[in-house]
C-alpha atoms as a PDB file:
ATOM      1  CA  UNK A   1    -126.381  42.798  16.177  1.00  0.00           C
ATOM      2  CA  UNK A   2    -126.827  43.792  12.678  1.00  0.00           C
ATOM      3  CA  UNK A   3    -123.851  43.293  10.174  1.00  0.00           C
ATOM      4  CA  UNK A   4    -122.700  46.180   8.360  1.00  0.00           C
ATOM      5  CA  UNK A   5    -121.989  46.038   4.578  1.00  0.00           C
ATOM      6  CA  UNK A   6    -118.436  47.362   3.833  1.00  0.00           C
ATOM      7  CA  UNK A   7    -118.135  48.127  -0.024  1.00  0.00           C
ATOM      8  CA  UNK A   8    -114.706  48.803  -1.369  1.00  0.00           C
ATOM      9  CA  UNK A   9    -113.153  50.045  -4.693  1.00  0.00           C
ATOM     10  CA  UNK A  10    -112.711  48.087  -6.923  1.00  0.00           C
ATOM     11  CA  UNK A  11    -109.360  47.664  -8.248  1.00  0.00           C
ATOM     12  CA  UNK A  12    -109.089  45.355 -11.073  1.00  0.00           C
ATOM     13  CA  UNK A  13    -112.562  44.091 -12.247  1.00  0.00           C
ATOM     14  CA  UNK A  14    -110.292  41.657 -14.045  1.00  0.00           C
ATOM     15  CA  UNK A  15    -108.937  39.993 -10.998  1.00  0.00           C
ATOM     16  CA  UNK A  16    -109.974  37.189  -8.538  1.00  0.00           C
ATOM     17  CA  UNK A  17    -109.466  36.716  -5.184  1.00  0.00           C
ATOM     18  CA  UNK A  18    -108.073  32.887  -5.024  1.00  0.00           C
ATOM     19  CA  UNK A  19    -107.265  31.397  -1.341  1.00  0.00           C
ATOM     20  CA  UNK A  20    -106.111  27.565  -1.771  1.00  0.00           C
ATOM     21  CA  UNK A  21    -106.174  25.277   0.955  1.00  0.00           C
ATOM     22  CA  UNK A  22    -106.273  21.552   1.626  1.00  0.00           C
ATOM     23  CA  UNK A  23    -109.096  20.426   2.104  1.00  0.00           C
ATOM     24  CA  UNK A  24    -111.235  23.670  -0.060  1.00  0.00           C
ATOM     25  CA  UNK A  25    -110.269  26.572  -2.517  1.00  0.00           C
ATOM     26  CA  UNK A  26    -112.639  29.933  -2.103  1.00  0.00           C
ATOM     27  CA  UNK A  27    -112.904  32.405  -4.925  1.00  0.00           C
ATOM     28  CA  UNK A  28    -113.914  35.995  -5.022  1.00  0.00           C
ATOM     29  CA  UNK A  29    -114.538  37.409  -8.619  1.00  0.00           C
ATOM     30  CA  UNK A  30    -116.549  40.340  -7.125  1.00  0.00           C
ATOM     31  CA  UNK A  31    -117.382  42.782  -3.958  1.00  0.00           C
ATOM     32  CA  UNK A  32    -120.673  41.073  -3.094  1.00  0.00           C
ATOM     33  CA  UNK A  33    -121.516  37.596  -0.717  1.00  0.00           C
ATOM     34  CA  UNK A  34    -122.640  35.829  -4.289  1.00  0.00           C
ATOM     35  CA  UNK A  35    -119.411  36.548  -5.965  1.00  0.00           C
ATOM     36  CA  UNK A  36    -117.721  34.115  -3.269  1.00  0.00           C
ATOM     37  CA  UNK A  37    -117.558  30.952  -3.844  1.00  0.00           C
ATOM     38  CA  UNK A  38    -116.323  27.099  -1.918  1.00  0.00           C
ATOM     39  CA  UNK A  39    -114.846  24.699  -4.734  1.00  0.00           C
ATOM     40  CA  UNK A  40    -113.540  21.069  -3.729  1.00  0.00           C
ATOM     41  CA  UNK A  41    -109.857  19.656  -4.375  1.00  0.00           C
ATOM     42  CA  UNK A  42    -111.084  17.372  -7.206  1.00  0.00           C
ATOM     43  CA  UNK A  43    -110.411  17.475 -10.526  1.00  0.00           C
ATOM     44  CA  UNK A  44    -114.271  18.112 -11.319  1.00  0.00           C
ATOM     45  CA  UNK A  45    -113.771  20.800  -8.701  1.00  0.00           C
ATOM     46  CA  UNK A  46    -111.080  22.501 -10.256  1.00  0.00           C
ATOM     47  CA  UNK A  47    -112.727  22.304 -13.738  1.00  0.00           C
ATOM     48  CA  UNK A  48    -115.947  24.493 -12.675  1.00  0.00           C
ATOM     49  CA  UNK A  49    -113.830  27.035 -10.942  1.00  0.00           C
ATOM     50  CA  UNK A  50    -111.460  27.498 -14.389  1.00  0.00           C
ATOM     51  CA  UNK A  51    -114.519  27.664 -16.236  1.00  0.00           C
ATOM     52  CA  UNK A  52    -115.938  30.102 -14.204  1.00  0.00           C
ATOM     53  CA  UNK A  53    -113.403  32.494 -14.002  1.00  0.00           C
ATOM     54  CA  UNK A  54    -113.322  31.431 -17.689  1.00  0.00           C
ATOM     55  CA  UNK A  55    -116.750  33.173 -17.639  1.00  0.00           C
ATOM     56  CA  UNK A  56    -116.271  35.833 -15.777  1.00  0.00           C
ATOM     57  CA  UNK A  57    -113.287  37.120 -17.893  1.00  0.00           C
ATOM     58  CA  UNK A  58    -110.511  37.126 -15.649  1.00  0.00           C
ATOM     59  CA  UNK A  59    -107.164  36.857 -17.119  1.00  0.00           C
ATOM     60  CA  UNK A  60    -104.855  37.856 -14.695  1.00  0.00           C
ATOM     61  CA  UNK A  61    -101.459  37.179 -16.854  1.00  0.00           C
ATOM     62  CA  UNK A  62    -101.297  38.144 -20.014  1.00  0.00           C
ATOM     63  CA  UNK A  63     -98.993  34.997 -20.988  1.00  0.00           C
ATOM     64  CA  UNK A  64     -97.759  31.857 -20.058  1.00  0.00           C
ATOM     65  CA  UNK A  65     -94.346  33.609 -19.532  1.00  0.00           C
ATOM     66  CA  UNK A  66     -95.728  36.026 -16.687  1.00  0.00           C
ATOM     67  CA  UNK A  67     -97.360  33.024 -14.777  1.00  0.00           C
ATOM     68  CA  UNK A  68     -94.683  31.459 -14.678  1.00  0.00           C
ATOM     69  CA  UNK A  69     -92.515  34.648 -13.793  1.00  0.00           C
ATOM     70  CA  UNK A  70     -95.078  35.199 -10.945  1.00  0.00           C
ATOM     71  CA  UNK A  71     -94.719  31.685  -9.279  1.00  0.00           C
ATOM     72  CA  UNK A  72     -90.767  32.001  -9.270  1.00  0.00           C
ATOM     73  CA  UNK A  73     -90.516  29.266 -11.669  1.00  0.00           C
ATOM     74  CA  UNK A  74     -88.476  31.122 -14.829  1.00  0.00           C
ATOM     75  CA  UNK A  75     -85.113  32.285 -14.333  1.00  0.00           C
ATOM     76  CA  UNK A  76     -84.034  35.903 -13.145  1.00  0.00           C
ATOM     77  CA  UNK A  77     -81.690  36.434 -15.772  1.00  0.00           C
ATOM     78  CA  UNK A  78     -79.006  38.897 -14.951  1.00  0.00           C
ATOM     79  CA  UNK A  79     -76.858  40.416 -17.910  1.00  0.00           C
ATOM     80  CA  UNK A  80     -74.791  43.378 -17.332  1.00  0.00           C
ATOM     81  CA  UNK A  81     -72.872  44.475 -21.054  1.00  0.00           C
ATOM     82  CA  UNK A  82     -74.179  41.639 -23.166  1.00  0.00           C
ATOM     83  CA  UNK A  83     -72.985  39.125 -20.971  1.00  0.00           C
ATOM     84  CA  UNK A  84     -75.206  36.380 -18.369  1.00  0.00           C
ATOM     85  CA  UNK A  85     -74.034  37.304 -15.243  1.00  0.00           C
ATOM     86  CA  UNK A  86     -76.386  34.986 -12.878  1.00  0.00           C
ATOM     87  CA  UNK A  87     -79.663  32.886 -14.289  1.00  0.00           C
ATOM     88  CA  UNK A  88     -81.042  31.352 -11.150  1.00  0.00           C
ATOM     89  CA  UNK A  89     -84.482  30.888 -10.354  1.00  0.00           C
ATOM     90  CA  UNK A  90     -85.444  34.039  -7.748  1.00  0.00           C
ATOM     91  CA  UNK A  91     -86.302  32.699  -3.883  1.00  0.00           C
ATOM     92  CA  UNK A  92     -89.442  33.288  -3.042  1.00  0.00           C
ATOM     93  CA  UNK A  93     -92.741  30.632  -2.631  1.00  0.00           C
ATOM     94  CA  UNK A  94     -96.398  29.714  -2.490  1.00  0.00           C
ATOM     95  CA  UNK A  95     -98.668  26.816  -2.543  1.00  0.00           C
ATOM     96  CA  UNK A  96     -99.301  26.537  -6.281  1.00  0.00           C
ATOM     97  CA  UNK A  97     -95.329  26.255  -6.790  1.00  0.00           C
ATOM     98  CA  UNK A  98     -95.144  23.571  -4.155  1.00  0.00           C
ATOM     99  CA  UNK A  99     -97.397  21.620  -5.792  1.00  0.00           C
ATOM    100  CA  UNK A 100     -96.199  21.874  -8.910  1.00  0.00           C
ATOM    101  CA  UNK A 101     -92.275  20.840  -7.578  1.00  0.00           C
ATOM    102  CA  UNK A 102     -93.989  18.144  -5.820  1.00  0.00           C
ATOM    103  CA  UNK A 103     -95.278  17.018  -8.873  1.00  0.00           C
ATOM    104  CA  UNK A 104     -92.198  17.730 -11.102  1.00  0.00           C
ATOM    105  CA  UNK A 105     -90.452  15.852  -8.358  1.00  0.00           C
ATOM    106  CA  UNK A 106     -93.425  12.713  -8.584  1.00  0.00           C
ATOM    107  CA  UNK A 107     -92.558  12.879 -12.659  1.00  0.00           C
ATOM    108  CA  UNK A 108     -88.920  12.451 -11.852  1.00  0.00           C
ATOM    109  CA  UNK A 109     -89.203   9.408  -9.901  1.00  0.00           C
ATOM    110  CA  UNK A 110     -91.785   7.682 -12.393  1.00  0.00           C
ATOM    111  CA  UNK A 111     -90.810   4.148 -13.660  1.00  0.00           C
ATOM    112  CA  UNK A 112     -92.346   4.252 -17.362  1.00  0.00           C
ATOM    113  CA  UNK A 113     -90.848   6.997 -19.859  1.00  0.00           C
ATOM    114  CA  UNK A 114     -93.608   9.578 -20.714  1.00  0.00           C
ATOM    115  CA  UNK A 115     -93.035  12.962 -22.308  1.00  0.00           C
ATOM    116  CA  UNK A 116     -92.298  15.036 -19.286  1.00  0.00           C
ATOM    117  CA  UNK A 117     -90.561  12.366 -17.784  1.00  0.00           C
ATOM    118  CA  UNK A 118     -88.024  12.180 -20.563  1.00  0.00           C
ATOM    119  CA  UNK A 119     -87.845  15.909 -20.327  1.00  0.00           C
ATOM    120  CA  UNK A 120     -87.000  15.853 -16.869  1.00  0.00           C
ATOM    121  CA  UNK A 121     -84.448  13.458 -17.361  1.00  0.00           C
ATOM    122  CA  UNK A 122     -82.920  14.957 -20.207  1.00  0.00           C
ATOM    123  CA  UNK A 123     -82.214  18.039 -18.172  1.00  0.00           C
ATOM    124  CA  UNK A 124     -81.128  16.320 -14.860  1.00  0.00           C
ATOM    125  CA  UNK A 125     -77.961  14.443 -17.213  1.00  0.00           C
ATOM    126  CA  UNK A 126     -77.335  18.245 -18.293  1.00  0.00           C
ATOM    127  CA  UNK A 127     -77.704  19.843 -14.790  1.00  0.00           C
ATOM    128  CA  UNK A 128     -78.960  18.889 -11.341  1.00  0.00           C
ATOM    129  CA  UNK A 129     -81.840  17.347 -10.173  1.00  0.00           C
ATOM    130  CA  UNK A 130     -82.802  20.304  -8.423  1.00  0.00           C
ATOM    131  CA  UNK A 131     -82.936  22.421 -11.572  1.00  0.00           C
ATOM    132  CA  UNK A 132     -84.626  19.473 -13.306  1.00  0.00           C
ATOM    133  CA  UNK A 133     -87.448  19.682 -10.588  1.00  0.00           C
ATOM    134  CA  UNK A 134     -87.604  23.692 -11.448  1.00  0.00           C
ATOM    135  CA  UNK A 135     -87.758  23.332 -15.223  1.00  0.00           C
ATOM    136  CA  UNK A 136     -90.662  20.849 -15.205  1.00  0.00           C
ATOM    137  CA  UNK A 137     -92.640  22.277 -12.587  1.00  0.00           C
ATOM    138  CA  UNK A 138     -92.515  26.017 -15.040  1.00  0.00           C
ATOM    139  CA  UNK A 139     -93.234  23.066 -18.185  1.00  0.00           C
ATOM    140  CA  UNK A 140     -96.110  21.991 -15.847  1.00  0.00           C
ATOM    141  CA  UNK A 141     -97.015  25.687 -15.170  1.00  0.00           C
ATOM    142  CA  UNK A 142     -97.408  26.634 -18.689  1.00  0.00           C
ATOM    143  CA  UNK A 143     -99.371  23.782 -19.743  1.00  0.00           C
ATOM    144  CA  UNK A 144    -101.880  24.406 -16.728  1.00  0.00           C
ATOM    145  CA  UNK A 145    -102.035  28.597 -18.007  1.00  0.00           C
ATOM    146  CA  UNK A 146    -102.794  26.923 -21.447  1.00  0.00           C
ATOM    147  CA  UNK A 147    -105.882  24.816 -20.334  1.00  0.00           C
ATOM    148  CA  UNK A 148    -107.151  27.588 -18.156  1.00  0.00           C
ATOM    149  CA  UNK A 149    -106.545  30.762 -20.350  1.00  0.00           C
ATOM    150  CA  UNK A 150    -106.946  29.349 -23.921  1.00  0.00           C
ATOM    151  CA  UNK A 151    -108.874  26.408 -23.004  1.00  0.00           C
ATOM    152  CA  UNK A 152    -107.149  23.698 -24.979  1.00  0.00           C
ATOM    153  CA  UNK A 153    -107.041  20.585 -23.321  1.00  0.00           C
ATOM    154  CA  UNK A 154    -103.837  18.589 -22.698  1.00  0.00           C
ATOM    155  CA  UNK A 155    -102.576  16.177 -25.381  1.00  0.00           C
ATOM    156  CA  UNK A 156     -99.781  14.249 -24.311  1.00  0.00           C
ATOM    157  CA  UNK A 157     -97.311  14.095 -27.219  1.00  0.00           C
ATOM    158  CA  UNK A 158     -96.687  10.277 -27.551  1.00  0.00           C
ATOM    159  CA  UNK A 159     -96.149  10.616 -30.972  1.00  0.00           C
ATOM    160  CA  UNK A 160     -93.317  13.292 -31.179  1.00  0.00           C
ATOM    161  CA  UNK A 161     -90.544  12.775 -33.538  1.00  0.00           C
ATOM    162  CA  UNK A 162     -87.435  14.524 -34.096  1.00  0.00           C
ATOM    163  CA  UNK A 163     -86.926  16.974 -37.009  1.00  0.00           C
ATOM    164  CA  UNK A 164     -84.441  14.395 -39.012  1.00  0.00           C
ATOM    165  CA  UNK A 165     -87.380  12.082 -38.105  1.00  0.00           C
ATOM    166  CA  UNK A 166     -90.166  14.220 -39.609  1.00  0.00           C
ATOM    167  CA  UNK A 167     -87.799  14.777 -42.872  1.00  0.00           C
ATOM    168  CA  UNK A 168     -87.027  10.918 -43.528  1.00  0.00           C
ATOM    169  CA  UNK A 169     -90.786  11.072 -43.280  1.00  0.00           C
ATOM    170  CA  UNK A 170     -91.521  13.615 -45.635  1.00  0.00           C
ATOM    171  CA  UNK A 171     -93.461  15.719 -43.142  1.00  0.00           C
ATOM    172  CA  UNK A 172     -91.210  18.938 -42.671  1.00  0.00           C
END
């Protein structure tokens, strides 16, 4: 039986196919066999498949805001005549914004204060800890469109002061 070679239109040449799973995540940045290939779940893993669709020029979001949009993470703000009518985050889900609530929710329940810890708490004593969860997995989001896109690695802020800080400091 010989295979026959089905070529298709392509679409968006600035597009990839990305199927996550468990265990293996397969990307497609083209039409051909070649173009498709198996990465691991490790971090190493994830690194060579961002850096080569880093390489191949595929920015499917133009910014952080869109990603973020696109995994149901920001708020669907609803105004009607200047006024907030409804600002909750739309239903709707997928694997990447599991994960990331998973880990918003694994941030939450850490013991030692860290930047996005504090964050999370500071917005679960204004709200719930179900919006907390939401706001730090879209905090999460954005940082991981930053590393990807613009390719600037994460720094966690241990040194962050406060603006009166920064003036008693003389570095405002």
């Amino acid at each position: 039986m010989e295979q026959e070679s089905i070529s298709m239109e392509v679409v968006n040449p600035q597009a990839a196919g990305i199927d996550v799973g468990s265990r293996s995540h397969w990307v497609a940045v083209g039409q051909s066999q070649p173009d498709v290939r198996e990465y691991g779940v490790f971090n190493q893993d994830l690194f060579a498949m961002a850096e080569r669709l880093k390489k191949k020029g595929i920015k499917k979001f133009k910014t952080a805001k869109h990603f973020a949009s696109w995994l149901r993470l920001a708020p669907n703000n609803k105004v009607s005549g200047g006024k907030l009518l409804s600002s909750k985050v739309p239903k709707g889900s997928n694997r990447l914004k599991i994960a990331l609530r998973n880990a918003a929710n694994a941030i939450g329940n850490l013991k030692e204060s860290t930047p996005l810890r504090d964050f999370f708490q500071r917005i679960s004593s204004r709200k719930r800890r179900v919006s907390a969860i939401s706001a730090t997995a879209r905090k999460l989001a954005v940082i991981i469109w930053n590393m990807v896109v613009k390719g600037t690695p994460y720094v966690n802020p241990e040194g962050y002061l406060f603006l009166d800080q920064k003036r008693k400091l003389g570095l405002v």
